[in-house]
PDB file of N, CA and C in Angstrom:
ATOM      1  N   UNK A   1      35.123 -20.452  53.280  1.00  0.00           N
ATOM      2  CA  UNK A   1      36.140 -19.812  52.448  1.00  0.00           C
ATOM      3  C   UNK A   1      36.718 -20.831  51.471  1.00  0.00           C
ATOM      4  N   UNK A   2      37.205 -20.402  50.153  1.00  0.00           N
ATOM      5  CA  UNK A   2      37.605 -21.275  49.175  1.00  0.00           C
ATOM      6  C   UNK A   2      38.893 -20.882  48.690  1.00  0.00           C
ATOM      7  N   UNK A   3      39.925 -21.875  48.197  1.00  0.00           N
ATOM      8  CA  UNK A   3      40.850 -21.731  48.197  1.00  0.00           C
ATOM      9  C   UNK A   3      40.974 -21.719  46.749  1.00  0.00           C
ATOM     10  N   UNK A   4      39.819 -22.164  45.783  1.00  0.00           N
ATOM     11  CA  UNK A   4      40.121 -21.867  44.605  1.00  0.00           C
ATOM     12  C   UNK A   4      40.638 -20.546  43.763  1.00  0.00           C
ATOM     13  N   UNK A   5      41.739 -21.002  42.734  1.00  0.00           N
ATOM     14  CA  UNK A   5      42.395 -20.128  41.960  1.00  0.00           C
ATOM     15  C   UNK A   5      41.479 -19.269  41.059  1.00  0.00           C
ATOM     16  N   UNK A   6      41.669 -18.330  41.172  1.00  0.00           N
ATOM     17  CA  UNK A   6      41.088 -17.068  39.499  1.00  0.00           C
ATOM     18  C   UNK A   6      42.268 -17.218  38.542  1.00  0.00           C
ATOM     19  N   UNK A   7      42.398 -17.818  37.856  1.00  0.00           N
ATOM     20  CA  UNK A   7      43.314 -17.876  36.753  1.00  0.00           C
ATOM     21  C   UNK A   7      42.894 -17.978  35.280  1.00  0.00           C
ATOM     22  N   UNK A   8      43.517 -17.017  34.663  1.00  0.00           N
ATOM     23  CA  UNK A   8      43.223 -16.594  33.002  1.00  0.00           C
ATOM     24  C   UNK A   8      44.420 -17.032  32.052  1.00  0.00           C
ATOM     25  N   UNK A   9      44.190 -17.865  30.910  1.00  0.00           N
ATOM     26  CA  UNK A   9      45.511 -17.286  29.876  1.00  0.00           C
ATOM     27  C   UNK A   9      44.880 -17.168  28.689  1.00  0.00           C
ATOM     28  N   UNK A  10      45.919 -16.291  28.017  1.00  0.00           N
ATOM     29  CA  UNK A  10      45.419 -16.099  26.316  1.00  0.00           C
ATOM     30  C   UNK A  10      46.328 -15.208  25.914  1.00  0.00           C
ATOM     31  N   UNK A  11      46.527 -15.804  24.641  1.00  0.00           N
ATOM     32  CA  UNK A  11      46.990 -15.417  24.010  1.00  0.00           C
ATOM     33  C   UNK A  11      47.432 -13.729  23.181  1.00  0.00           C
ATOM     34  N   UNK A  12      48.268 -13.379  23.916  1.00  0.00           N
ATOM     35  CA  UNK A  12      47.821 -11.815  23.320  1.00  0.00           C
ATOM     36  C   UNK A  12      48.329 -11.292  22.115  1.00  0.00           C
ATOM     37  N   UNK A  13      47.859 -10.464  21.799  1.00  0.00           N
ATOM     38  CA  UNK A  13      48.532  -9.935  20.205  1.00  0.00           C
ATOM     39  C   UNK A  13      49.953  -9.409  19.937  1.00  0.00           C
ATOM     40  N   UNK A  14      50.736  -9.629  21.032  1.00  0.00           N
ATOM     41  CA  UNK A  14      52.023  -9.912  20.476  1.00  0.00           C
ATOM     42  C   UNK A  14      52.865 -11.182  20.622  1.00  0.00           C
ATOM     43  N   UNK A  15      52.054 -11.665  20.567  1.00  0.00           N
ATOM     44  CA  UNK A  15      52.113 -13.660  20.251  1.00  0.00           C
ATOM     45  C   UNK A  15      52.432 -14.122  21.434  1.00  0.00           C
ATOM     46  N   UNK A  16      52.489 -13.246  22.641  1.00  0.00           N
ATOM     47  CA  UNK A  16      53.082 -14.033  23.967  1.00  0.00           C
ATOM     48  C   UNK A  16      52.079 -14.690  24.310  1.00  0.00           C
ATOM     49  N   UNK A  17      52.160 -15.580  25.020  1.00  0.00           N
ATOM     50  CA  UNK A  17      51.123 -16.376  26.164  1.00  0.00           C
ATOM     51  C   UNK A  17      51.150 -15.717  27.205  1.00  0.00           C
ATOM     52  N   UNK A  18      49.849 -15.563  27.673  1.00  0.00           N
ATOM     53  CA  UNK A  18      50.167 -14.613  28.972  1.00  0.00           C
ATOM     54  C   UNK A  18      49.334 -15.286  30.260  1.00  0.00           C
ATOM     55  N   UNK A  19      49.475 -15.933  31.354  1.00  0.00           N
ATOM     56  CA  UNK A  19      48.843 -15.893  32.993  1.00  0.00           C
ATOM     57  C   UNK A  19      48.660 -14.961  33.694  1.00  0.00           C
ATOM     58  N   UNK A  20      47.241 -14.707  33.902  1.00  0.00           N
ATOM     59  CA  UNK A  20      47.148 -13.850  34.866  1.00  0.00           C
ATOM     60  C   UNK A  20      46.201 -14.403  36.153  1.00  0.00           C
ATOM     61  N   UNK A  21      46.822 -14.403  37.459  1.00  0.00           N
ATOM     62  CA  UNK A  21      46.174 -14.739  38.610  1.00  0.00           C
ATOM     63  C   UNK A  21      45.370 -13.345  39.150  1.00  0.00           C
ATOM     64  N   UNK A  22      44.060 -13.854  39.750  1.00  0.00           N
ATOM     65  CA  UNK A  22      43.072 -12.592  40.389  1.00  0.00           C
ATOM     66  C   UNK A  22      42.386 -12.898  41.854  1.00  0.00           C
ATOM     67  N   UNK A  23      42.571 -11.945  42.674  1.00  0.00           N
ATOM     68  CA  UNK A  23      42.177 -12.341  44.016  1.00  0.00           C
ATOM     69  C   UNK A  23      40.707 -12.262  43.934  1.00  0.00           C
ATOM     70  N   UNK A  24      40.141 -12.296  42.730  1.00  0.00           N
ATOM     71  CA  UNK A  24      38.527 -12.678  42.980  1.00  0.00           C
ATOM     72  C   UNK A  24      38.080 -12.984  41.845  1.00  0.00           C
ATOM     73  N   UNK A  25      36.359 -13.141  41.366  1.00  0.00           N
ATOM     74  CA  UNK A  25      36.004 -13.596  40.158  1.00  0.00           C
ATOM     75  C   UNK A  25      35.701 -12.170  39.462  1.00  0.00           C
ATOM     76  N   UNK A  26      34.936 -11.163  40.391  1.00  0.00           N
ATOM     77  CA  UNK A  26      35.283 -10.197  39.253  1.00  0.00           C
ATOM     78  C   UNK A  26      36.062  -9.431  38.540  1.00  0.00           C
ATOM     79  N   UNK A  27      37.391  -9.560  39.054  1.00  0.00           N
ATOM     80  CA  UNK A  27      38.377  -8.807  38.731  1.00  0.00           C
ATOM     81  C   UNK A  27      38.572  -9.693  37.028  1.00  0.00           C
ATOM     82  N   UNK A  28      38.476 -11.014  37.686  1.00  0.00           N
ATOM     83  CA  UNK A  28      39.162 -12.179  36.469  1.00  0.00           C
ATOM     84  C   UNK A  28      38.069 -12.049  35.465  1.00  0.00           C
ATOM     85  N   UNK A  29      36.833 -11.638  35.696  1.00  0.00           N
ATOM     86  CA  UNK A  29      36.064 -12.086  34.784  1.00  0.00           C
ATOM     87  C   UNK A  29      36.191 -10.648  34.001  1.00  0.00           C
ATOM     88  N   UNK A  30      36.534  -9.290  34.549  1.00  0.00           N
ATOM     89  CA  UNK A  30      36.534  -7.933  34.215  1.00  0.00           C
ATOM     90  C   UNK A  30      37.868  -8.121  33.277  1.00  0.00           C
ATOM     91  N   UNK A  31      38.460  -8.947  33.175  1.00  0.00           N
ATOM     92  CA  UNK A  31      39.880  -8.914  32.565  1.00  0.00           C
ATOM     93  C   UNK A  31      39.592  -9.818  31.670  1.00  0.00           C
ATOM     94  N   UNK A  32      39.026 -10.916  31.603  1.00  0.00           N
ATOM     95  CA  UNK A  32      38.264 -11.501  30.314  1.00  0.00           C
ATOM     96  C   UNK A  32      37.437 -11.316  29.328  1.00  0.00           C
ATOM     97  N   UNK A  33      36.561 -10.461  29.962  1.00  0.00           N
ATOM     98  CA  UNK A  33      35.847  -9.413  29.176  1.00  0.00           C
ATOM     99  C   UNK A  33      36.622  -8.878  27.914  1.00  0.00           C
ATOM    100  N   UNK A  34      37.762  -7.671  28.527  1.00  0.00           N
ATOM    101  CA  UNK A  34      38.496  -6.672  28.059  1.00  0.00           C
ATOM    102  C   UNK A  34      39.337  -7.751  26.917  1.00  0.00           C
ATOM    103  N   UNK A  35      39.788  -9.002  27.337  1.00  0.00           N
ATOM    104  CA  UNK A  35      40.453  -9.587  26.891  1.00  0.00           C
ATOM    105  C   UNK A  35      40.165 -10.184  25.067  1.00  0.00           C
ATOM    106  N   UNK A  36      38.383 -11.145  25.605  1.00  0.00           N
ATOM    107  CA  UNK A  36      37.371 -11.348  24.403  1.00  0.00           C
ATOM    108  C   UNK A  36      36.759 -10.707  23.631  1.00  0.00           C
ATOM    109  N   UNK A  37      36.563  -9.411  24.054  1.00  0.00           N
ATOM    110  CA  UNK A  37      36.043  -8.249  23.122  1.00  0.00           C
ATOM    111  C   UNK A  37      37.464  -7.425  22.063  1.00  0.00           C
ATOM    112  N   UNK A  38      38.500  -7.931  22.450  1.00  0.00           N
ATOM    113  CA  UNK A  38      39.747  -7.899  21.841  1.00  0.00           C
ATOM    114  C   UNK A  38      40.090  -8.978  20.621  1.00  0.00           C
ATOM    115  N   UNK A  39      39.021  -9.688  20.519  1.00  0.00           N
ATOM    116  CA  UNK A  39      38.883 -10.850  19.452  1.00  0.00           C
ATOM    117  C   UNK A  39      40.218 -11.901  20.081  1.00  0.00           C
ATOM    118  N   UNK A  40      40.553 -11.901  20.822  1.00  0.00           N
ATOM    119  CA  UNK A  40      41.513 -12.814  21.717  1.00  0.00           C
ATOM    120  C   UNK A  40      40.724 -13.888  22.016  1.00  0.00           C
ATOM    121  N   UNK A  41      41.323 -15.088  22.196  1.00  0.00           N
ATOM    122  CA  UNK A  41      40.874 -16.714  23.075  1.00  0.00           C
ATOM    123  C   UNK A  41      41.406 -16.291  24.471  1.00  0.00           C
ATOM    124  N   UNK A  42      40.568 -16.526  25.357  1.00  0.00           N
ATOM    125  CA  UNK A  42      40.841 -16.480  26.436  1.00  0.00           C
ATOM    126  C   UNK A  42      39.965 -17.976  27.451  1.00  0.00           C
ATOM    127  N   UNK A  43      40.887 -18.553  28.128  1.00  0.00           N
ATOM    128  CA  UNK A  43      40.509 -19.748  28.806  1.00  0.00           C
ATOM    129  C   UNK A  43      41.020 -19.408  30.404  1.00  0.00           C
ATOM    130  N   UNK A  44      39.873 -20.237  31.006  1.00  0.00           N
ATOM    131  CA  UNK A  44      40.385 -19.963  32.754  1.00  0.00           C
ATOM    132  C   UNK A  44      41.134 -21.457  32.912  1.00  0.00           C
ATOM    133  N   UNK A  45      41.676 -21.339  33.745  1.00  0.00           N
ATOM    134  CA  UNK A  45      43.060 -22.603  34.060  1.00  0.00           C
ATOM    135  C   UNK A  45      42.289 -22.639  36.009  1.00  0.00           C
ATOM    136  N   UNK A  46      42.177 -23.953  36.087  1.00  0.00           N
ATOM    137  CA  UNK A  46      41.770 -24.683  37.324  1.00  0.00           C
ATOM    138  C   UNK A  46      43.439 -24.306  38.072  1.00  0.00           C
ATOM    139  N   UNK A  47      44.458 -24.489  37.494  1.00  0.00           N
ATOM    140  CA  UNK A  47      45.485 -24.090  38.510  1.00  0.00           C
ATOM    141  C   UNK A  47      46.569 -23.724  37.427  1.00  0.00           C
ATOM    142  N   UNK A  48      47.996 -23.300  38.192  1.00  0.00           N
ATOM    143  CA  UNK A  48      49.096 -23.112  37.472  1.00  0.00           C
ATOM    144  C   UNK A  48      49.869 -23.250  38.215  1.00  0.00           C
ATOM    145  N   UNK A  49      51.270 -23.826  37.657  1.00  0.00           N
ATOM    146  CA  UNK A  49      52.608 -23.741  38.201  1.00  0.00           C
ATOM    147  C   UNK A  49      53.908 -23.053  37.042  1.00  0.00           C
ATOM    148  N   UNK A  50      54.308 -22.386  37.758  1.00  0.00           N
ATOM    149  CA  UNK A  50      55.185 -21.544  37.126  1.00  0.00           C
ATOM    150  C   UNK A  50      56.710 -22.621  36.489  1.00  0.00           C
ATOM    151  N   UNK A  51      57.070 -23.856  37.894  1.00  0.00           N
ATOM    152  CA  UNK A  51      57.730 -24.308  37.470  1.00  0.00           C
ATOM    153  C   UNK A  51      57.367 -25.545  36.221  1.00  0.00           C
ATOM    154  N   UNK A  52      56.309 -25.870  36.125  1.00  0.00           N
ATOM    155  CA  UNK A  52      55.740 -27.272  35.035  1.00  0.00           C
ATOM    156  C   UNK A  52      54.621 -26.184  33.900  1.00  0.00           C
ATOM    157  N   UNK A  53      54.178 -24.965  33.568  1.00  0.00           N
ATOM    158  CA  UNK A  53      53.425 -24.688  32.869  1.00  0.00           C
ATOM    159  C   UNK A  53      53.961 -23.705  32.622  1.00  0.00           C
ATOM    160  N   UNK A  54      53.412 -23.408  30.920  1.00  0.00           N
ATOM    161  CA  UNK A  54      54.160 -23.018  30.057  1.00  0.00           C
ATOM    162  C   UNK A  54      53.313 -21.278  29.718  1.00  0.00           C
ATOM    163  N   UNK A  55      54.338 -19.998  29.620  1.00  0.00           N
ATOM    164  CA  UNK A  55      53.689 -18.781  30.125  1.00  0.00           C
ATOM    165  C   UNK A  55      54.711 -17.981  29.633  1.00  0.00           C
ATOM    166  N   UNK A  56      54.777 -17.262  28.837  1.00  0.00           N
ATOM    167  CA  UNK A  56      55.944 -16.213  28.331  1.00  0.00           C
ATOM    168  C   UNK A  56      55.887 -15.128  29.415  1.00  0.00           C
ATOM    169  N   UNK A  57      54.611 -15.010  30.007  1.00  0.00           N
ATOM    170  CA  UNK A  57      54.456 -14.296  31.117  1.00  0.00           C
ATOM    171  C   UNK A  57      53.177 -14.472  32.146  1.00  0.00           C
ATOM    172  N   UNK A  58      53.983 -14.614  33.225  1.00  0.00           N
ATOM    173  CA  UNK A  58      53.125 -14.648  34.486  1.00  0.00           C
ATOM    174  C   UNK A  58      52.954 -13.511  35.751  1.00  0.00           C
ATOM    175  N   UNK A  59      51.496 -12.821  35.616  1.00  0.00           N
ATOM    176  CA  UNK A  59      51.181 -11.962  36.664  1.00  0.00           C
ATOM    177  C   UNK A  59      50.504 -12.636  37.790  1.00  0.00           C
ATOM    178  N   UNK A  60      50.899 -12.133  38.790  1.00  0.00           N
ATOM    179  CA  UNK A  60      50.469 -12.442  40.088  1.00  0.00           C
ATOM    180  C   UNK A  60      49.216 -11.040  40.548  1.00  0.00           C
ATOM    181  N   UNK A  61      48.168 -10.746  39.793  1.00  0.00           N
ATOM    182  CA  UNK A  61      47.729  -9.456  40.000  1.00  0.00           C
ATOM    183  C   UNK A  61      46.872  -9.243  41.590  1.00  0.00           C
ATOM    184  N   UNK A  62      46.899 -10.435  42.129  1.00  0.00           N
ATOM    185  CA  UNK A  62      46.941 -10.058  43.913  1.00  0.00           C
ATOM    186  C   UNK A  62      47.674  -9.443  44.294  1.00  0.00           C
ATOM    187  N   UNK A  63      49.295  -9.172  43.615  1.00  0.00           N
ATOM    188  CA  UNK A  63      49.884  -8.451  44.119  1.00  0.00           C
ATOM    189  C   UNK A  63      50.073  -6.631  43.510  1.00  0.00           C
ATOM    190  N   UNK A  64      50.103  -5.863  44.526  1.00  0.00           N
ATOM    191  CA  UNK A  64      49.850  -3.976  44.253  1.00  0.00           C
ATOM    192  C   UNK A  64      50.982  -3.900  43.220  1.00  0.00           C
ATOM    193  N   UNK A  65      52.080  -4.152  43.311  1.00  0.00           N
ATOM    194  CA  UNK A  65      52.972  -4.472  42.242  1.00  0.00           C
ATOM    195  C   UNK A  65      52.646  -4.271  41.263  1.00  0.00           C
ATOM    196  N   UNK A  66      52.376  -5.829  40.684  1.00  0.00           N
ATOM    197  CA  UNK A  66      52.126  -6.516  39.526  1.00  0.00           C
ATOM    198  C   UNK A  66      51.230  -5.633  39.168  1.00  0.00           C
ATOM    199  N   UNK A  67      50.419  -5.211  39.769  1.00  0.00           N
ATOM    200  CA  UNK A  67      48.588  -4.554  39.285  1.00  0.00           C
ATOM    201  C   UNK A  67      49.257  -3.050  38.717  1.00  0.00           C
ATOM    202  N   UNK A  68      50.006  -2.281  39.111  1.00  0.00           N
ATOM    203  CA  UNK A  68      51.279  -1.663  38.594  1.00  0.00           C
ATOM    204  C   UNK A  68      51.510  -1.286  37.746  1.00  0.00           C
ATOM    205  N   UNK A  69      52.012  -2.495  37.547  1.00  0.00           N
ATOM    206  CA  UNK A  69      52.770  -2.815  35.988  1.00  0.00           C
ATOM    207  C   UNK A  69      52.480  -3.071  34.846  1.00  0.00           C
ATOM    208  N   UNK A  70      51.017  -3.881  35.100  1.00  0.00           N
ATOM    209  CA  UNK A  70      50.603  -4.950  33.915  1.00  0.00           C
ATOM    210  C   UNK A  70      48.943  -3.865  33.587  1.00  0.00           C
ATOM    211  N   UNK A  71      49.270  -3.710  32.290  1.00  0.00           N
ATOM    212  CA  UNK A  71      48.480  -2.514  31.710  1.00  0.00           C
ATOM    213  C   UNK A  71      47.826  -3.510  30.160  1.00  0.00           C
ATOM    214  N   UNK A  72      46.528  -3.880  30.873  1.00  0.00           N
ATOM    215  CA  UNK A  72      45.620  -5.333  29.770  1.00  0.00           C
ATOM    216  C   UNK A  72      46.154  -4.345  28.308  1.00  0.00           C
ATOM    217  N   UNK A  73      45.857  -3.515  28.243  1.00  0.00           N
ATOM    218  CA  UNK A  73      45.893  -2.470  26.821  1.00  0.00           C
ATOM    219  C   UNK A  73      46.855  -3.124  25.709  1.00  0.00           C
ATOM    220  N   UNK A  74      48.295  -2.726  26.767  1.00  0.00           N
ATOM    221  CA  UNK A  74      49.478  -3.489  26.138  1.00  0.00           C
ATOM    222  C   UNK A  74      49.354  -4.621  25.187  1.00  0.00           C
ATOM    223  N   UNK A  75      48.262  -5.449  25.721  1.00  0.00           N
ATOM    224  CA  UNK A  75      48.590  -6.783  25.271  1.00  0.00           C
ATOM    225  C   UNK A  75      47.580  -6.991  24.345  1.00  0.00           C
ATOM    226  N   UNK A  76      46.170  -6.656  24.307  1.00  0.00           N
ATOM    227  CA  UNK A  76      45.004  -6.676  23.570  1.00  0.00           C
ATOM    228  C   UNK A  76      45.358  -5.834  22.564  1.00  0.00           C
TER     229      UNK A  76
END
């Protein structure tokens, strides 16, 4: 088992910076997709901290919540 992070940011079209964490690779890579075909930069991040890195917004989309709330559309 691996403890490595799924983590995405990029820039979305309403100028925010956005993090998004994924409890697997396809979810992250299904959200990068949606993200790059949006003519968006999108980069994966080896890790993040909320308190030292910089994020107008941060999803936690492991959580049922967050997954919820956060609608890729919005932002692409």
């Amino acid at each position: 088992m691996t403890n490595e992070r799924k983590i995405i940011k990029f820039g979305a079209a309403t100028g925010f910076t956005v993090v998004l964490e994924f409890p697997n690779d396809a979810e992250m890579t299904d959200y990068r997709n949606k993200i790059e075909n949006a003519g968006l930069k999108c980069e994966i991040l080896a890790d993040f901290n909320l308190n030292f890195d910089q994020a107008d917004l941060f999803m936690d989309m492991r959580s049922t919540e967050c997954r919820e709330q956060f609608d890729i559309d919005d932002w692409v």
